[in-house]
PDB file of N, CA and C in Angstrom:
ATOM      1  N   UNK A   1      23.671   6.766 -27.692  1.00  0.00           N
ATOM      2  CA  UNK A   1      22.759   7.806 -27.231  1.00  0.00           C
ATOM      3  C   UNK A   1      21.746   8.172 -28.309  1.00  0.00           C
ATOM      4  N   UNK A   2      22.366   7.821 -29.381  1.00  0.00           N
ATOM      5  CA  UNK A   2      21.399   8.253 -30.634  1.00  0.00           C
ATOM      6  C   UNK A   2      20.329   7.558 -30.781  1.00  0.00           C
ATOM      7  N   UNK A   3      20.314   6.285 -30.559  1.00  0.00           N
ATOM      8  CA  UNK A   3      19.354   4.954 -30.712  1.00  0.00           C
ATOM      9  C   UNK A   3      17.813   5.876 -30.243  1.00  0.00           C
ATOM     10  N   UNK A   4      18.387   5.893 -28.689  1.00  0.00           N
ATOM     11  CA  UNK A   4      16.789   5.880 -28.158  1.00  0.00           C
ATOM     12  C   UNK A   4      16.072   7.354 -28.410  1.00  0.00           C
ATOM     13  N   UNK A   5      16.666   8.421 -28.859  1.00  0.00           N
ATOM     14  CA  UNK A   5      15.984   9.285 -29.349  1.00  0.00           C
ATOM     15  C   UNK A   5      15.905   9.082 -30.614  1.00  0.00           C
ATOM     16  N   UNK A   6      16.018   8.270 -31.211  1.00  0.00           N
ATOM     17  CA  UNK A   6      15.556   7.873 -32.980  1.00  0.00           C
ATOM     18  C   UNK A   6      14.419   7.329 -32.291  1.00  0.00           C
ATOM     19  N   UNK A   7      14.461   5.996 -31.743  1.00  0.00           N
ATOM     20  CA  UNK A   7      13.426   5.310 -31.213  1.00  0.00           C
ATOM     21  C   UNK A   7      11.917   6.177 -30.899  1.00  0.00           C
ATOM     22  N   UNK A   8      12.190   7.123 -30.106  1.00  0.00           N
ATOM     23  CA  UNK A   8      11.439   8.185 -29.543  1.00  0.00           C
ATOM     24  C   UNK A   8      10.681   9.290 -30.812  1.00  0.00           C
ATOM     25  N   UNK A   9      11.438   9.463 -31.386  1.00  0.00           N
ATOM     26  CA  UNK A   9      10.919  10.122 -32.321  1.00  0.00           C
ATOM     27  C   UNK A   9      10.085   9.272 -33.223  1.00  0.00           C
ATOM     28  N   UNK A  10      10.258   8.558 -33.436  1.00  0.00           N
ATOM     29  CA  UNK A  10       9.221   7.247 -34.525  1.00  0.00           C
ATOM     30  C   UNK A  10       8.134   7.133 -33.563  1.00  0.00           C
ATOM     31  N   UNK A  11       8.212   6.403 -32.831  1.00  0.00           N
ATOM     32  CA  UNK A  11       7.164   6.395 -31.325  1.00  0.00           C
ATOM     33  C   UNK A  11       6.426   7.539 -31.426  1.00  0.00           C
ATOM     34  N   UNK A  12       6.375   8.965 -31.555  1.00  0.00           N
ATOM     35  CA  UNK A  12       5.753  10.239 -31.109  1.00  0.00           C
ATOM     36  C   UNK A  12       5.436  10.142 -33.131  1.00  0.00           C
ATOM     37  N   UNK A  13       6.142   9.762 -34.253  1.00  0.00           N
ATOM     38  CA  UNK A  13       5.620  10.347 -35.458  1.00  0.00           C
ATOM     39  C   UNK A  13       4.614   9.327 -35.776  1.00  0.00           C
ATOM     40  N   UNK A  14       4.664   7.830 -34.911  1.00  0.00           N
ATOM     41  CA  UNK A  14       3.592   7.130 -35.690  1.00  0.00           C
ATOM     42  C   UNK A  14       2.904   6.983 -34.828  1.00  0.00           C
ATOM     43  N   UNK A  15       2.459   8.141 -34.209  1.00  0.00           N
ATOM     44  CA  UNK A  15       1.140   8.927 -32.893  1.00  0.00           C
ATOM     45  C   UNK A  15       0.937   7.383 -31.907  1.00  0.00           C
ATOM     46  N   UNK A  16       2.421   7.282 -31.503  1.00  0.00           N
ATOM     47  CA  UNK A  16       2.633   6.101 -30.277  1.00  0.00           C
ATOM     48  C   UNK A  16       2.918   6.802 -28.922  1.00  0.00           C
ATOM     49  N   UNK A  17       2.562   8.274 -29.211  1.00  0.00           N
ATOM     50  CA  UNK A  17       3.312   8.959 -28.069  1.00  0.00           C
ATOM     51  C   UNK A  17       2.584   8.635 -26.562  1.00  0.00           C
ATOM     52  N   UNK A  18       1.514   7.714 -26.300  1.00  0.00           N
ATOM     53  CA  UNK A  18       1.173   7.587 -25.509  1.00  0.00           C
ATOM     54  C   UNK A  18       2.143   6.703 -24.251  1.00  0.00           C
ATOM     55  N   UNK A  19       3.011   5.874 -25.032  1.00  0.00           N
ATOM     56  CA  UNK A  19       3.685   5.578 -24.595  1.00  0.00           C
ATOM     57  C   UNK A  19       5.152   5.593 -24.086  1.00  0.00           C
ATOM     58  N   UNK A  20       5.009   6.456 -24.489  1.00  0.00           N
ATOM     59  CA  UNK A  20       6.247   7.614 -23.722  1.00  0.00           C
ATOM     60  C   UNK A  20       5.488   8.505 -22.219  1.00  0.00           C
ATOM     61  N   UNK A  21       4.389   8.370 -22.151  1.00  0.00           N
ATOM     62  CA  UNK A  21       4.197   8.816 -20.817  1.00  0.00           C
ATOM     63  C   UNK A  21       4.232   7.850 -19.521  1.00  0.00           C
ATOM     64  N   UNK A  22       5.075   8.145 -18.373  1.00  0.00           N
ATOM     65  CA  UNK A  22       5.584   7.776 -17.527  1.00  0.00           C
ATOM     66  C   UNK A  22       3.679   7.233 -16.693  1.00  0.00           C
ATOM     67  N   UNK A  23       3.761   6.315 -16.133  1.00  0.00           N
ATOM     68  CA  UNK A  23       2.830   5.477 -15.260  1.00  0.00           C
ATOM     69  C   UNK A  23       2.963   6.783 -14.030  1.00  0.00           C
ATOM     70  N   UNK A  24       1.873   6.572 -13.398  1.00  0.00           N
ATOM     71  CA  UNK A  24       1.670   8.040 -12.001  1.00  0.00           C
ATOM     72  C   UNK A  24       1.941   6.475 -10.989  1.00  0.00           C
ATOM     73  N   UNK A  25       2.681   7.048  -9.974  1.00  0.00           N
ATOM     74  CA  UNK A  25       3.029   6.300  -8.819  1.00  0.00           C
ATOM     75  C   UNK A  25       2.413   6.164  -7.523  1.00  0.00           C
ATOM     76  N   UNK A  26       1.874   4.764  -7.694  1.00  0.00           N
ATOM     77  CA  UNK A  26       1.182   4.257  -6.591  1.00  0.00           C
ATOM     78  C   UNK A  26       0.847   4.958  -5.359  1.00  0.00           C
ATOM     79  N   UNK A  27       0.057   4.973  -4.879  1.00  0.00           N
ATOM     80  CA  UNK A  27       0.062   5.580  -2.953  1.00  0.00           C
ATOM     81  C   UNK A  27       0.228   4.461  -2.120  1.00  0.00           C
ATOM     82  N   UNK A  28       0.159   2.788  -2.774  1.00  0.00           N
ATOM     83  CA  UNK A  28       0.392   2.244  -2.073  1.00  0.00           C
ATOM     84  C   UNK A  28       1.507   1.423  -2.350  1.00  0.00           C
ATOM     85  N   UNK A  29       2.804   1.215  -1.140  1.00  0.00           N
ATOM     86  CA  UNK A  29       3.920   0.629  -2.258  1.00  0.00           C
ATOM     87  C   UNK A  29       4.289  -0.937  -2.150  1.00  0.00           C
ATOM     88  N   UNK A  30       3.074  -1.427  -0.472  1.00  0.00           N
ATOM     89  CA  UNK A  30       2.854  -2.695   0.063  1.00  0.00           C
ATOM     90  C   UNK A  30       1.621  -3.125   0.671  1.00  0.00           C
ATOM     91  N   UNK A  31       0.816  -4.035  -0.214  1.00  0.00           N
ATOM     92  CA  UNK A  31      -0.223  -4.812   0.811  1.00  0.00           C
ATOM     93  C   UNK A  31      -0.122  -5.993   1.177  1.00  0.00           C
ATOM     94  N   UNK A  32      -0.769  -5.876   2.344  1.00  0.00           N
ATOM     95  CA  UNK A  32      -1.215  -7.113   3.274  1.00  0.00           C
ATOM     96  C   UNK A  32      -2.600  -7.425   3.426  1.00  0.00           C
ATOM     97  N   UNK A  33      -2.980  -9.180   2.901  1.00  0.00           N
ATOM     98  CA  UNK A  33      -4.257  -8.835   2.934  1.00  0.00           C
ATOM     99  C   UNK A  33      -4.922  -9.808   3.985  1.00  0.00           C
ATOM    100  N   UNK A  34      -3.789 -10.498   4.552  1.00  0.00           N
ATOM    101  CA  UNK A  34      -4.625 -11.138   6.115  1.00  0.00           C
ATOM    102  C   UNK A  34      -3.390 -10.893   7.174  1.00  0.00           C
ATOM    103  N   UNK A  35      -3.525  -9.771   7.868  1.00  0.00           N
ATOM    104  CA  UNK A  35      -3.574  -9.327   9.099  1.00  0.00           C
ATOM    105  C   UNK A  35      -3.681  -9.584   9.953  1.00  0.00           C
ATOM    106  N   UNK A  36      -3.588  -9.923  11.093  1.00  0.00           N
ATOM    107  CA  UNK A  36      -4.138  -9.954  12.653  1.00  0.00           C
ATOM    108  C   UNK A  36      -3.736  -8.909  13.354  1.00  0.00           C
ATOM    109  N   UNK A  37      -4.595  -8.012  13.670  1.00  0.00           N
ATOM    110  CA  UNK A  37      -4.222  -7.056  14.537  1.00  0.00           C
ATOM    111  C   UNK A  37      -3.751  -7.909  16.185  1.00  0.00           C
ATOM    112  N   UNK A  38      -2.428  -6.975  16.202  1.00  0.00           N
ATOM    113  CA  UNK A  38      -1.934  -7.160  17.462  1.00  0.00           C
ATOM    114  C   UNK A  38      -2.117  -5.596  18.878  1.00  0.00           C
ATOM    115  N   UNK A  39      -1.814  -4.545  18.220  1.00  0.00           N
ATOM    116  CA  UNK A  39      -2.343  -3.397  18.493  1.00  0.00           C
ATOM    117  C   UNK A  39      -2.790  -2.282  18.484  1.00  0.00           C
ATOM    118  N   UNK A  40      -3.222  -1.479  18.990  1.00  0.00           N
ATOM    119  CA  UNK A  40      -3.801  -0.323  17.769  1.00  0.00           C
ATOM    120  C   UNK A  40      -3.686   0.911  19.163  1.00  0.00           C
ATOM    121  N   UNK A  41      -3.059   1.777  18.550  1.00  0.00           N
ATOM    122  CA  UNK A  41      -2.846   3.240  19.637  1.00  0.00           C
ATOM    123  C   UNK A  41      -3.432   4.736  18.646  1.00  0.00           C
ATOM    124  N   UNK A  42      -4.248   4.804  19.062  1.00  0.00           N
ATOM    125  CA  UNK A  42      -5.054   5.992  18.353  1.00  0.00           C
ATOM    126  C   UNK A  42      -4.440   7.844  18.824  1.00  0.00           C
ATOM    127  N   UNK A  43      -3.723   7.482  20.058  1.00  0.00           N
ATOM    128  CA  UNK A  43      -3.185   9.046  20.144  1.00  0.00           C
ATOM    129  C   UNK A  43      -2.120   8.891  19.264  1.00  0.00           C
ATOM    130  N   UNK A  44      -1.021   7.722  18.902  1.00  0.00           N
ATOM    131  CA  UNK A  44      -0.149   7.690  18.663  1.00  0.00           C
ATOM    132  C   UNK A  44      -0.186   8.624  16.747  1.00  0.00           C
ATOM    133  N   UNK A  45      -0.664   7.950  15.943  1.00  0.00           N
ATOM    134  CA  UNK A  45      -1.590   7.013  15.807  1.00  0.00           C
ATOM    135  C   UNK A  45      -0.824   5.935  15.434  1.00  0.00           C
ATOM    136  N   UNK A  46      -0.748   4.714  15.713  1.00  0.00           N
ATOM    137  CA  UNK A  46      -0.052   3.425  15.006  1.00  0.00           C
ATOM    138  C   UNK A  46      -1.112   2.168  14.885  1.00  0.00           C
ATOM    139  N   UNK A  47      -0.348   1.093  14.483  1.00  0.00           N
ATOM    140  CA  UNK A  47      -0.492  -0.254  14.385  1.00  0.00           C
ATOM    141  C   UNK A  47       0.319  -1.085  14.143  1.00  0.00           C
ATOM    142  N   UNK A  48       0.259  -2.078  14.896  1.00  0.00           N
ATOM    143  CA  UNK A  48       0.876  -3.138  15.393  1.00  0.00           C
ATOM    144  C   UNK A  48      -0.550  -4.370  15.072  1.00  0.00           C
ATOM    145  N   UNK A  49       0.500  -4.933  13.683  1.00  0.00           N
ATOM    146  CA  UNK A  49      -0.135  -6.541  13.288  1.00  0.00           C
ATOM    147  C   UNK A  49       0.691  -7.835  13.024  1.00  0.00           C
ATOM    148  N   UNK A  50       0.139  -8.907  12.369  1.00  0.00           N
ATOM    149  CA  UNK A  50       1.436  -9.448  12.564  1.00  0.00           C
ATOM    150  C   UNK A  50       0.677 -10.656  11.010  1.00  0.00           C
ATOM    151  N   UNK A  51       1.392 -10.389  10.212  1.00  0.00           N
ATOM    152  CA  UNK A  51       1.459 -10.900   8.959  1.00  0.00           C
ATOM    153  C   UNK A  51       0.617 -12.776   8.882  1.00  0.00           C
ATOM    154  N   UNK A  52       0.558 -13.214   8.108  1.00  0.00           N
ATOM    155  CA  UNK A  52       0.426 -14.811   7.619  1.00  0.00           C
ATOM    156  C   UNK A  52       1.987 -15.003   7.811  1.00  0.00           C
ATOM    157  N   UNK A  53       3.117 -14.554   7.772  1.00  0.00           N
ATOM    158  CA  UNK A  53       4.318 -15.155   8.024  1.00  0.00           C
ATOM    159  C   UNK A  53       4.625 -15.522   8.936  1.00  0.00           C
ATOM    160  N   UNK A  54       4.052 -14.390   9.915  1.00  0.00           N
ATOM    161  CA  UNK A  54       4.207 -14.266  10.923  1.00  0.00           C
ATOM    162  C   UNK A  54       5.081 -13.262  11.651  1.00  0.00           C
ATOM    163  N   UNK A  55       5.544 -12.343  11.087  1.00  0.00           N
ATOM    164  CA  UNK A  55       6.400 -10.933  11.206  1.00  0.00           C
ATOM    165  C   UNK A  55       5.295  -9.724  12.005  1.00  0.00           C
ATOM    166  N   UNK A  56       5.692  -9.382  12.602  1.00  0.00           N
ATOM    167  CA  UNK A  56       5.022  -8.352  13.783  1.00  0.00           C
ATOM    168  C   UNK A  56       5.863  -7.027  13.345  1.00  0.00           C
ATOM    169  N   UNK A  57       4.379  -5.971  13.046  1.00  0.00           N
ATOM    170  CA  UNK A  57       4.979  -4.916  11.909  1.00  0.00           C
ATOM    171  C   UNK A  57       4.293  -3.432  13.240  1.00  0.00           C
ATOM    172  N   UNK A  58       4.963  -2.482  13.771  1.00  0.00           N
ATOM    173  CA  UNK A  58       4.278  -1.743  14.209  1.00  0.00           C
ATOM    174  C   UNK A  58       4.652  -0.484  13.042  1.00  0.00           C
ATOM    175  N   UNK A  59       3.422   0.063  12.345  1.00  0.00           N
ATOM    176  CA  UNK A  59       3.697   1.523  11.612  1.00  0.00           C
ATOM    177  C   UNK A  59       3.002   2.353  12.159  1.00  0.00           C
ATOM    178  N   UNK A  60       3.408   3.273  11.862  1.00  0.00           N
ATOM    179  CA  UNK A  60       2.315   5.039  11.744  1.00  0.00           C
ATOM    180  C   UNK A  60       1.079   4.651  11.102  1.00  0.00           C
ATOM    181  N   UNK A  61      -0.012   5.277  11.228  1.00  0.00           N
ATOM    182  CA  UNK A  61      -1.265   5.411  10.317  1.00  0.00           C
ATOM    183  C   UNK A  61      -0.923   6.562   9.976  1.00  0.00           C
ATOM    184  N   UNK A  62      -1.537   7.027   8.411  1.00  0.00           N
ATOM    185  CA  UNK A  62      -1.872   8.350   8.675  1.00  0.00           C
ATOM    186  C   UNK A  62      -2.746   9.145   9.035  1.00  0.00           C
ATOM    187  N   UNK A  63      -3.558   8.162   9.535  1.00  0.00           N
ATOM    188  CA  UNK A  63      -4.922   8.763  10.563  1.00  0.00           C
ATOM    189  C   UNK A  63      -5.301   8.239  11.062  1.00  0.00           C
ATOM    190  N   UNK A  64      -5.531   8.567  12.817  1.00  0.00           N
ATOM    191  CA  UNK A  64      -6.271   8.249  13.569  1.00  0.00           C
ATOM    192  C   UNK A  64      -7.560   7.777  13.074  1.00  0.00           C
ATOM    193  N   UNK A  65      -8.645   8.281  12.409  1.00  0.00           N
ATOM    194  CA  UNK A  65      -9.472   7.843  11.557  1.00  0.00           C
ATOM    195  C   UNK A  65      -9.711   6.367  11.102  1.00  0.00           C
ATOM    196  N   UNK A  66      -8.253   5.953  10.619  1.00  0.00           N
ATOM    197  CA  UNK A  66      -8.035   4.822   9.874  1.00  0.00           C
ATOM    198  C   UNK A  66      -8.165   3.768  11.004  1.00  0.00           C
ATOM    199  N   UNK A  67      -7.904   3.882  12.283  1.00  0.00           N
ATOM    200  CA  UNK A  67      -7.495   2.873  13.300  1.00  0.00           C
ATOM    201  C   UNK A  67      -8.722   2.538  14.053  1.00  0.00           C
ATOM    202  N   UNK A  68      -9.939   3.648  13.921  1.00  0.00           N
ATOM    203  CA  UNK A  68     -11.169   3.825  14.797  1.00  0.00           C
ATOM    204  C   UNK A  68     -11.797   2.244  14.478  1.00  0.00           C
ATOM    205  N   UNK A  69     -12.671   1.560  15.364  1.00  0.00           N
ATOM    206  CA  UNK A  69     -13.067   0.330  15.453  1.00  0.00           C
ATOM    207  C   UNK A  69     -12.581  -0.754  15.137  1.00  0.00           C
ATOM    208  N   UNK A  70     -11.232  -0.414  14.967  1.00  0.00           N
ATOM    209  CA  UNK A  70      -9.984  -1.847  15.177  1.00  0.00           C
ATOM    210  C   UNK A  70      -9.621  -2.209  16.358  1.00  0.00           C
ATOM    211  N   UNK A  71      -9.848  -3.216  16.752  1.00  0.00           N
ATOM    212  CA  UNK A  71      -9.374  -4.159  18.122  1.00  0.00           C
ATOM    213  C   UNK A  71      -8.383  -5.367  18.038  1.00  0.00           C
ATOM    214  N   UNK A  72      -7.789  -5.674  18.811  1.00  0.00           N
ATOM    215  CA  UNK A  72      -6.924  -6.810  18.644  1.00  0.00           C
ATOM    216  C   UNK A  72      -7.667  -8.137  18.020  1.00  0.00           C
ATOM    217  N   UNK A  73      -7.295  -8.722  17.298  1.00  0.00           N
ATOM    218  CA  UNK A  73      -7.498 -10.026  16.985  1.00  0.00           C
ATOM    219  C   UNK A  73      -8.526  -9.962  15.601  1.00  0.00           C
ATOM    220  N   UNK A  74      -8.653  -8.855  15.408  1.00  0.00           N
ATOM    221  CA  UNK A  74      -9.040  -8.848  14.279  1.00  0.00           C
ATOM    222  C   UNK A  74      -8.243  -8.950  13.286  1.00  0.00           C
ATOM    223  N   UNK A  75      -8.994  -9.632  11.639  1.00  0.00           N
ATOM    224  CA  UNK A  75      -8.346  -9.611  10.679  1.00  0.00           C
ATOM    225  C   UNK A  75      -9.258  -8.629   9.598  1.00  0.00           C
ATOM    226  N   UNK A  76      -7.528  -8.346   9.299  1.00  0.00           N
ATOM    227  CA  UNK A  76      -7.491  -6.946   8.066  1.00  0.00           C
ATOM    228  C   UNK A  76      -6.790  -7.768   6.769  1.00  0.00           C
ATOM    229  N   UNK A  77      -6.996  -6.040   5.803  1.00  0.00           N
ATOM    230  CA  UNK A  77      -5.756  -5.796   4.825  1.00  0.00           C
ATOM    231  C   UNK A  77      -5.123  -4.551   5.015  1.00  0.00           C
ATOM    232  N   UNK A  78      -4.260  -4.728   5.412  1.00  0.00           N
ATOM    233  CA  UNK A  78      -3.137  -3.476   5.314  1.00  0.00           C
ATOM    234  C   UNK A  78      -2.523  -2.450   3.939  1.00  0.00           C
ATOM    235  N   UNK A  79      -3.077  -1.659   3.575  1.00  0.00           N
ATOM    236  CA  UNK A  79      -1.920  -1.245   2.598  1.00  0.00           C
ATOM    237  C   UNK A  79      -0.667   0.271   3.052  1.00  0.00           C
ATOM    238  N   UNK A  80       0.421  -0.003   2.375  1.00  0.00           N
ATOM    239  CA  UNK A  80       1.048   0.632   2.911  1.00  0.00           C
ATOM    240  C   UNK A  80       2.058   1.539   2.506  1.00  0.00           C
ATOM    241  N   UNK A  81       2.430   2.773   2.531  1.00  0.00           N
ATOM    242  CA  UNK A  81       2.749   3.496   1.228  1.00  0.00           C
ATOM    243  C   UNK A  81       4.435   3.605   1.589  1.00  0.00           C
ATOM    244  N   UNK A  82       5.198   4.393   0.387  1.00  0.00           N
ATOM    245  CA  UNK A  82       6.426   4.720   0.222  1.00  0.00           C
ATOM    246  C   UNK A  82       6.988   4.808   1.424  1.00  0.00           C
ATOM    247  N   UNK A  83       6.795   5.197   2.391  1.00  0.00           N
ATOM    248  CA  UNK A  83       7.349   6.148   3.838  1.00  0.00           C
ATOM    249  C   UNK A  83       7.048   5.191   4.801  1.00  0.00           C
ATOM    250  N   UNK A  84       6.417   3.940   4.734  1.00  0.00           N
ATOM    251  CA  UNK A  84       6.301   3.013   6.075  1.00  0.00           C
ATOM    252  C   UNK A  84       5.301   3.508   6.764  1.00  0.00           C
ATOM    253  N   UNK A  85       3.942   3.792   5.952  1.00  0.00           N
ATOM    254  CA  UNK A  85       2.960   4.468   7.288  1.00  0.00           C
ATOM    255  C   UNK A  85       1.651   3.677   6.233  1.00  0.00           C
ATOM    256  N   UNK A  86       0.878   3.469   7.353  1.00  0.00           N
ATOM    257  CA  UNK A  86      -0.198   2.847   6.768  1.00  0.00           C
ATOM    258  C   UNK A  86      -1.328   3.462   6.269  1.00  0.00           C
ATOM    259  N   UNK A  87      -2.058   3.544   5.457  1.00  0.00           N
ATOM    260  CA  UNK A  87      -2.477   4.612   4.309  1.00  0.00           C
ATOM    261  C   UNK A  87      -3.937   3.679   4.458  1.00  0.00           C
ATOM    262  N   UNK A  88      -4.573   2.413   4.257  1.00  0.00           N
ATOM    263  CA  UNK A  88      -5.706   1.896   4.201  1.00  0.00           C
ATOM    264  C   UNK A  88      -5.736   0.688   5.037  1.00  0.00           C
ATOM    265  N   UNK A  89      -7.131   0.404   5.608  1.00  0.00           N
ATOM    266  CA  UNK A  89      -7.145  -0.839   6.603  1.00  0.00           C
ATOM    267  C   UNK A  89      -8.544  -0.901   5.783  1.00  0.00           C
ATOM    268  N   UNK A  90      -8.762  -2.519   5.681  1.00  0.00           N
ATOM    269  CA  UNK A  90     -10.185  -3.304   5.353  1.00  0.00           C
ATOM    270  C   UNK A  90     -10.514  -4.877   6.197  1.00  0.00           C
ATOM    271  N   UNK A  91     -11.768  -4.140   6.943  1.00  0.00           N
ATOM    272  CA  UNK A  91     -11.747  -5.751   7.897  1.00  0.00           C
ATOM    273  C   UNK A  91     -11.980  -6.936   7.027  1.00  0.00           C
ATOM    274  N   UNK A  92     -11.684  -7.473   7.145  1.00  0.00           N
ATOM    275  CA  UNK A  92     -12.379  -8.968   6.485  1.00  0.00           C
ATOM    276  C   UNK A  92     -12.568  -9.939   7.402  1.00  0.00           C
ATOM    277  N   UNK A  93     -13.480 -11.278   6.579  1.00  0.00           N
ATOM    278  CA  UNK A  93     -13.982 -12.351   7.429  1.00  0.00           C
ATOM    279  C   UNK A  93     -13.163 -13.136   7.878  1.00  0.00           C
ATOM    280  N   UNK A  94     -12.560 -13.614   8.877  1.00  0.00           N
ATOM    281  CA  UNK A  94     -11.460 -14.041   9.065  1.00  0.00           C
ATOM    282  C   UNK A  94     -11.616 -15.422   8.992  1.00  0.00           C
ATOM    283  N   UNK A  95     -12.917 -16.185   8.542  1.00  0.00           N
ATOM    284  CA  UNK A  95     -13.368 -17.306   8.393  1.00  0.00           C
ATOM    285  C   UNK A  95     -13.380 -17.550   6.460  1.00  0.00           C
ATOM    286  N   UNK A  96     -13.017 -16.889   6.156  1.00  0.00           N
ATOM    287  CA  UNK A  96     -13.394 -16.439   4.159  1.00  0.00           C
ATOM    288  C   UNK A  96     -11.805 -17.091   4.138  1.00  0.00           C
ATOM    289  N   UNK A  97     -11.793 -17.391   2.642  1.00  0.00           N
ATOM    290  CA  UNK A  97     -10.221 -18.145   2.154  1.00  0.00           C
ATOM    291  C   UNK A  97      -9.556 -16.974   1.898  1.00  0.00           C
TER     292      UNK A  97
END
């Protein structure tokens, strides 16, 4: 137990203390960056896409907002946070590598 507060203390006396501060945690904790939308429900609000694997994912958005001028068969990137709800959508060219 002694180690890492020796450690710690050298760290903070030879003004390393920057690294003792903890990283701030992501908003996003999964992306996807080719998509195919399969469906999109705006009262709900959700989405339903279905991966390059090929796995068919329906989540929450967290906003209706986020889902506005998405139609089926389009391709996205999904990102997607801690809680299983989808936090950002970006169309892309579905003809681009």
């Amino acid at each position: 137990m002694m180690k890492p507060l020796i450690l710690a203390g050298i760290l903070v006396l030879s003004g390393a203390s920057a690294l003792l501060v903890a990283p701030t945690e992501s908003l996003a904790s999964l992306a996807y960056t080719r998509v195919s939308v399969e469906a999109v429900d705006i009262a709900t609000p959700s989405l339903t896409f279905k991966t390059s694997e090929g796995q068919v994912w329906t989540l929450q958005a967290t906003s209706a907002e986020l889902l506005k001028g998405l139609q089926r068969g389009d391709t996205c990137s999904v990102e997607i946070d801690l809680e299983n709800r989808v936090t950002k959508i970006v169309k892309v060219d579905p003809t681009s590598p």
